[in-house]
C-alpha atoms as a PDB file:
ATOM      1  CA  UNK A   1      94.915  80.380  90.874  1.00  0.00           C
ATOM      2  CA  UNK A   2      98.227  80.889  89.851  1.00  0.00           C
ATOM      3  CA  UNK A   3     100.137  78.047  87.833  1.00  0.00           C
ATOM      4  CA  UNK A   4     103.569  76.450  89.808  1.00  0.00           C
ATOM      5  CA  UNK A   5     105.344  77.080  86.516  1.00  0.00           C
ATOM      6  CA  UNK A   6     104.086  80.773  87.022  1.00  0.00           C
ATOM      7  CA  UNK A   7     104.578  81.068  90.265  1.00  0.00           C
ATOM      8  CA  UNK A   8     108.353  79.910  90.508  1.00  0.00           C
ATOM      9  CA  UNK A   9     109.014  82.091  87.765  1.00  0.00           C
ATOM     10  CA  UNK A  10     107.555  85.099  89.122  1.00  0.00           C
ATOM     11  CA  UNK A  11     109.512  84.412  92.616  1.00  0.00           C
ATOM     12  CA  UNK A  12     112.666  83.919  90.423  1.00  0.00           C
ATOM     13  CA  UNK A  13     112.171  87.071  88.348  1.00  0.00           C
ATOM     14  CA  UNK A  14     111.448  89.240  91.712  1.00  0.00           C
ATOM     15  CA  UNK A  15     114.646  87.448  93.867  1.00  0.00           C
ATOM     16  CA  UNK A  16     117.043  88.395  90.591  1.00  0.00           C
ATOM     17  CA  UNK A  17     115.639  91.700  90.419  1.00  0.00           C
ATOM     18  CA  UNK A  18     115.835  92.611  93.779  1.00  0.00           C
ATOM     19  CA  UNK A  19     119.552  91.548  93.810  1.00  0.00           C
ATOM     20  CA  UNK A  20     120.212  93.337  90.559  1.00  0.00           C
ATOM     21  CA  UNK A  21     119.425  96.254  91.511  1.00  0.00           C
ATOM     22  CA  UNK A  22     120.605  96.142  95.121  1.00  0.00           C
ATOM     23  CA  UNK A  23     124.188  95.348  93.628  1.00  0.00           C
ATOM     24  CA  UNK A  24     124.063  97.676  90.690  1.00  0.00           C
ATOM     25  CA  UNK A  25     121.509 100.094  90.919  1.00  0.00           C
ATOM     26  CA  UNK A  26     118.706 100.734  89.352  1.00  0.00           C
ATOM     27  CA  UNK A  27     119.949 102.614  86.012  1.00  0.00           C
ATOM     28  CA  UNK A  28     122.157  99.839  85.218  1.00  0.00           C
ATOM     29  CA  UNK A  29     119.953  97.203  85.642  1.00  0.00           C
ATOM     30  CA  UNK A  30     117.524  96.290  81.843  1.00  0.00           C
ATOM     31  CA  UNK A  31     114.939  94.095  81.825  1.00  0.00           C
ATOM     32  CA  UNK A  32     117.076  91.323  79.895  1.00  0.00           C
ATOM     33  CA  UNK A  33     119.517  91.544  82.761  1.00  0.00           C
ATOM     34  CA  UNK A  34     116.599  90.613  85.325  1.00  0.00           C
ATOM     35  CA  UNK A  35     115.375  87.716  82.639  1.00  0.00           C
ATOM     36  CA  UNK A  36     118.863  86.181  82.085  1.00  0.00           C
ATOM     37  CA  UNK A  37     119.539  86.232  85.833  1.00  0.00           C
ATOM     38  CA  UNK A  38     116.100  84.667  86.676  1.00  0.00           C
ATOM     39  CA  UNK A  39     116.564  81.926  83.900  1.00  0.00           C
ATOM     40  CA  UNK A  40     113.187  83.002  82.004  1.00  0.00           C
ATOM     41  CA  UNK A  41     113.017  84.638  78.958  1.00  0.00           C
ATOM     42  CA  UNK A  42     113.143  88.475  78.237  1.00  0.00           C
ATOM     43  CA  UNK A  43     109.078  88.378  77.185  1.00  0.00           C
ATOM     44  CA  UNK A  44     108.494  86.244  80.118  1.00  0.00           C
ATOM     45  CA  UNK A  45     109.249  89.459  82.296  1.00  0.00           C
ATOM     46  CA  UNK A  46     107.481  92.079  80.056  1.00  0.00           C
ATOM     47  CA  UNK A  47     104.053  89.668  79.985  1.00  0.00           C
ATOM     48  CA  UNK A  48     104.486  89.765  83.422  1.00  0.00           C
ATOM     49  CA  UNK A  49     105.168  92.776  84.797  1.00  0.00           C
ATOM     50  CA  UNK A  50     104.298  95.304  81.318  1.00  0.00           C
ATOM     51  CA  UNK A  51     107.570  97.050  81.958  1.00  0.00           C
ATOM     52  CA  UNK A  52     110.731  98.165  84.016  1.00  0.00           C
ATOM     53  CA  UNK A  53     108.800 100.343  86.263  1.00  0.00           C
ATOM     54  CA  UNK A  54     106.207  97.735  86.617  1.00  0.00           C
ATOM     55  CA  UNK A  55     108.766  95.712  87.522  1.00  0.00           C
ATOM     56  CA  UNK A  56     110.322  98.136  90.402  1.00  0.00           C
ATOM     57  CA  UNK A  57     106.970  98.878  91.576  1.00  0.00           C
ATOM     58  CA  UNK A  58     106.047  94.705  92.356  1.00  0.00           C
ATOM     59  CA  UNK A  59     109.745  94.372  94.291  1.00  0.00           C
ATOM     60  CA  UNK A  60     108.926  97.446  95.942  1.00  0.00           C
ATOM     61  CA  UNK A  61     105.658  96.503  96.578  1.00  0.00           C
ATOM     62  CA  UNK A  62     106.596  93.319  98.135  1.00  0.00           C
ATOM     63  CA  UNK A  63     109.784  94.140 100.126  1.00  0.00           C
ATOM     64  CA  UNK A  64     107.702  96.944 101.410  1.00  0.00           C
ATOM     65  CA  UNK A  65     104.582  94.648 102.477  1.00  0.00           C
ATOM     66  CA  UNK A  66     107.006  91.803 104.530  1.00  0.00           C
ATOM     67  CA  UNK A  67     108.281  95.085 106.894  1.00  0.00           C
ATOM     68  CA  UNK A  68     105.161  96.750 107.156  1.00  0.00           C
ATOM     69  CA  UNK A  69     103.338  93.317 108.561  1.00  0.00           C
ATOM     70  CA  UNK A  70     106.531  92.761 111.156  1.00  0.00           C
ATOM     71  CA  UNK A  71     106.359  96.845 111.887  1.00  0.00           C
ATOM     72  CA  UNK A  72     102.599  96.784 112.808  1.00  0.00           C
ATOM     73  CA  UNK A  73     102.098  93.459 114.628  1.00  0.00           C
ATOM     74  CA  UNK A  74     105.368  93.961 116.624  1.00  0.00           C
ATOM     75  CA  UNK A  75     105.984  97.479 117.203  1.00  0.00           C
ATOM     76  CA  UNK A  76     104.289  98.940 119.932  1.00  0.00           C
ATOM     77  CA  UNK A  77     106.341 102.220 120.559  1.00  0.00           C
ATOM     78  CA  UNK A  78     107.507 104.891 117.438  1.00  0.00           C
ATOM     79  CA  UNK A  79     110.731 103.813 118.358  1.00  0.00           C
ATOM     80  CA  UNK A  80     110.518 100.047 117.615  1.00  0.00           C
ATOM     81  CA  UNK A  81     108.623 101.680 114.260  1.00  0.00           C
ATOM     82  CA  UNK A  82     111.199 103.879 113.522  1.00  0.00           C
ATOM     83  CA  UNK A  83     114.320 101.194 114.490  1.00  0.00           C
ATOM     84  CA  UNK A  84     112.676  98.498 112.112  1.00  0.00           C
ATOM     85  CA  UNK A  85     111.959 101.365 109.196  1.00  0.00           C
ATOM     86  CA  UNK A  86     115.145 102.159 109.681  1.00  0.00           C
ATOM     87  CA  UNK A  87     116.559  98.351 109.236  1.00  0.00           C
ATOM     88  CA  UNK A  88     114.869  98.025 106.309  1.00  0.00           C
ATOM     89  CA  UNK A  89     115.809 101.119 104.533  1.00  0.00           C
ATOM     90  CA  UNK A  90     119.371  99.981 104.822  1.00  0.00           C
ATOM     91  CA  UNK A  91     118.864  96.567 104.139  1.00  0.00           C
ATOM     92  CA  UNK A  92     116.921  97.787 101.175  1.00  0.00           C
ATOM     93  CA  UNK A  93     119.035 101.169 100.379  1.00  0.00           C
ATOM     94  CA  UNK A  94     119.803 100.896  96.582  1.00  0.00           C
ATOM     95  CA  UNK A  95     116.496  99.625  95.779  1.00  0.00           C
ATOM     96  CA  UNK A  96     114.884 102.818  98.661  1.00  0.00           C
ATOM     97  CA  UNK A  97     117.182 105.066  96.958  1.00  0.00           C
ATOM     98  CA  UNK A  98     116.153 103.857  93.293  1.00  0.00           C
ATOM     99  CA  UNK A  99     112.675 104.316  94.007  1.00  0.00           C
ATOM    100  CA  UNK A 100     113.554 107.767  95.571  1.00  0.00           C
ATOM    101  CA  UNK A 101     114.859 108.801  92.055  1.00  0.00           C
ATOM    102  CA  UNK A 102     111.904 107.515  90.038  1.00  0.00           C
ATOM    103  CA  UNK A 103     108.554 108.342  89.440  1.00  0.00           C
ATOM    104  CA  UNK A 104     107.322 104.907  90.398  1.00  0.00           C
ATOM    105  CA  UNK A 105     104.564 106.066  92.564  1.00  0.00           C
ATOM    106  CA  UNK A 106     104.379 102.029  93.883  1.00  0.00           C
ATOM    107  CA  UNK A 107     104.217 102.200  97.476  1.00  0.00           C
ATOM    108  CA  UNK A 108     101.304 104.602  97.890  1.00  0.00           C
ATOM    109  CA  UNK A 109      99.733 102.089  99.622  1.00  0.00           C
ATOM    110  CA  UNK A 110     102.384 100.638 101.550  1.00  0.00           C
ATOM    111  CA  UNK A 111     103.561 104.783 102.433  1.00  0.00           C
ATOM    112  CA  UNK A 112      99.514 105.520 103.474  1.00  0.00           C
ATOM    113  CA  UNK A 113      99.844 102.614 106.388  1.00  0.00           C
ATOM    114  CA  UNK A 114     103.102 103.813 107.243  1.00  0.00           C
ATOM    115  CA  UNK A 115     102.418 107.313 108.080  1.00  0.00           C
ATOM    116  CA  UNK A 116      98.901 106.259 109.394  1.00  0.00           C
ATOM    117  CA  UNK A 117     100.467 103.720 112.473  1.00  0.00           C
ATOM    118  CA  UNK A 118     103.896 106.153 112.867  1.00  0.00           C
ATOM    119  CA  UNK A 119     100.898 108.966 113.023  1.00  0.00           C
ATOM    120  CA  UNK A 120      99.311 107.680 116.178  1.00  0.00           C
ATOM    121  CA  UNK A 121     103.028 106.783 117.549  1.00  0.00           C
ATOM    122  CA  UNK A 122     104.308 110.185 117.368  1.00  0.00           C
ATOM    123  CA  UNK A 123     100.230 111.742 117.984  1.00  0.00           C
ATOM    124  CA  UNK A 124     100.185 113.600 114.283  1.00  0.00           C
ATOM    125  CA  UNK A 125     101.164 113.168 110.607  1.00  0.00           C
ATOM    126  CA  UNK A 126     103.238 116.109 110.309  1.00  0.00           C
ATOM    127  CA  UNK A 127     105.582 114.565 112.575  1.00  0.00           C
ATOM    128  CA  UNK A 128     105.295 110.904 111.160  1.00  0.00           C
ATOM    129  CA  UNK A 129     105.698 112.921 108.149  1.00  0.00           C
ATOM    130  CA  UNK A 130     109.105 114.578 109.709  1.00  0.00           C
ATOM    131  CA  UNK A 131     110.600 111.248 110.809  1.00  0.00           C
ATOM    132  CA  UNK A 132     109.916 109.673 107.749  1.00  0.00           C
ATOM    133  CA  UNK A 133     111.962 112.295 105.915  1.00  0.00           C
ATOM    134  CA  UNK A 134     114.749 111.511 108.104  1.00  0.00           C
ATOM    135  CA  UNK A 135     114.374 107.380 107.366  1.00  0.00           C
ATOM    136  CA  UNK A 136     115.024 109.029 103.337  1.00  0.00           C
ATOM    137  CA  UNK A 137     117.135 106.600 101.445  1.00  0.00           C
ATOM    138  CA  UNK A 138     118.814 109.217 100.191  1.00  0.00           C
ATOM    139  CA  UNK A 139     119.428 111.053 103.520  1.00  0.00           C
ATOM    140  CA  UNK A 140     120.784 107.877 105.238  1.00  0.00           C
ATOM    141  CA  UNK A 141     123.387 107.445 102.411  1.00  0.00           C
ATOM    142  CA  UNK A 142     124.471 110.672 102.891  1.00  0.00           C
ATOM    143  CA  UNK A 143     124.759 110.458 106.726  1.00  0.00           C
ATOM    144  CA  UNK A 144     127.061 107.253 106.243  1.00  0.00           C
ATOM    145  CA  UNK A 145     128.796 109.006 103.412  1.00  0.00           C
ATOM    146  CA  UNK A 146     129.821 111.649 106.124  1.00  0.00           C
ATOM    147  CA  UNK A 147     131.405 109.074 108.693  1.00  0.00           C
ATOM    148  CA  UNK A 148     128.379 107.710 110.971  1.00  0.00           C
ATOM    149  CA  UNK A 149     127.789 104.305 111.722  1.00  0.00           C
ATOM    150  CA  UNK A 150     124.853 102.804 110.755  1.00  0.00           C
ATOM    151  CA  UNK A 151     124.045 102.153 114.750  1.00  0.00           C
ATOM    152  CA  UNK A 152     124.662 105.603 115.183  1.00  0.00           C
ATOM    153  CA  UNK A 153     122.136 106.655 112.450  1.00  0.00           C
ATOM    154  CA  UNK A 154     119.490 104.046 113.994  1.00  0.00           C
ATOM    155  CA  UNK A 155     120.123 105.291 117.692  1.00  0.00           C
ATOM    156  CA  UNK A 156     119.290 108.700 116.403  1.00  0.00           C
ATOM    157  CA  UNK A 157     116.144 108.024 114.760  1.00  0.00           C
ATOM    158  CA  UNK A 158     114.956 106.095 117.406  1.00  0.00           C
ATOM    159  CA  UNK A 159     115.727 109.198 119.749  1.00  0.00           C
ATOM    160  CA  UNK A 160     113.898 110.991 117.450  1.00  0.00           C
ATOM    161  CA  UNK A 161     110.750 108.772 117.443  1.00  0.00           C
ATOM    162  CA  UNK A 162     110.991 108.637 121.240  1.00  0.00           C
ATOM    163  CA  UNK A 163     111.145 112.242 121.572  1.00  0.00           C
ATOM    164  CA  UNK A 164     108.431 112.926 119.283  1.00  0.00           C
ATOM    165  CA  UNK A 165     105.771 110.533 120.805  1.00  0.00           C
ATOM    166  CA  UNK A 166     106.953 111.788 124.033  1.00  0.00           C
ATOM    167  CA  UNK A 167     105.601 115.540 123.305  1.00  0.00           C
ATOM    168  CA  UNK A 168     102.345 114.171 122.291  1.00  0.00           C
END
């Protein structure tokens, strides 16, 4: 059982990191940034999470679990998938995109359940596969970069769900 003390601090640490990075970026953002913003101390963090990736991979890990539990208790068409994957990679896009650019391998997990529910939406993993590379961090920055509304990028993807669970 984890302490209060513990606890709080850990929520603290996560909340300041998540809002770090999601303001800054990833590259910018040291561990002593996360620490001083969380009110702990710099060893606090490091005892806690080993190191800066270890650190991205437990706010990945956890933004990633709160979707994936509304996604698969609420989403009963690839389209409702794909429309609340798609909210949360923009909610989430710095920290997506971060991830994207590292070799934190955190959401293995988290990417295994993914493909495995959008799989029987769309009827295979190549083409849960194929959405998912449109729902990119990366590839949505770049689409909004070029002019398009984030509705506009959403409607697509849900077209695209849509059509691909409708040629199953």
């Amino acid at each position: 059982m984890e302490r209060a003390d513990a606890a709080r601090n850990r929520a603290a640490i996560l909340a300041a990191a998540t809002r770090l990075i999601s303001e800054r970026g990833i590259e910018t953002v040291s561990v002593e940034d996360v620490a001083t913003a969380a009110g702990v101390g710099k060893g606090t963090v490091f005892r806690r999470f080993g190191d800066k990736a270890g650190l991205v991979r437990a706010v990945v890990d956890e933004t990633a679990a709160s979707w994936i539990q509304v996604a698969s208790l609420e989403c009963r068409t690839a389209g409702e998938f794909a429309g609340t994957l798609f909210d949360h990679v923009l909610a989430s896009l710095p920290l997506v995109i971060a991830v994207e650019r590292t070799t934190v391998r955190s959401c293995e997990g988290n990417f295994r359940i993914t493909v495995e529910r959008l799989a029987e939406l769309v009827g295979s993993t190549f083409r849960a596969h194929t959405l998912l590379a449109v729902l990119r961090g990366e590839h949505i920055e770049f689409l909004l970069a070029q002019g398009m509304t984030a509705d506009e990028i959403r409607a697509g993807v849900i077209s695209l769900a849509d059509t691909l669970a409708a040629e199953v």
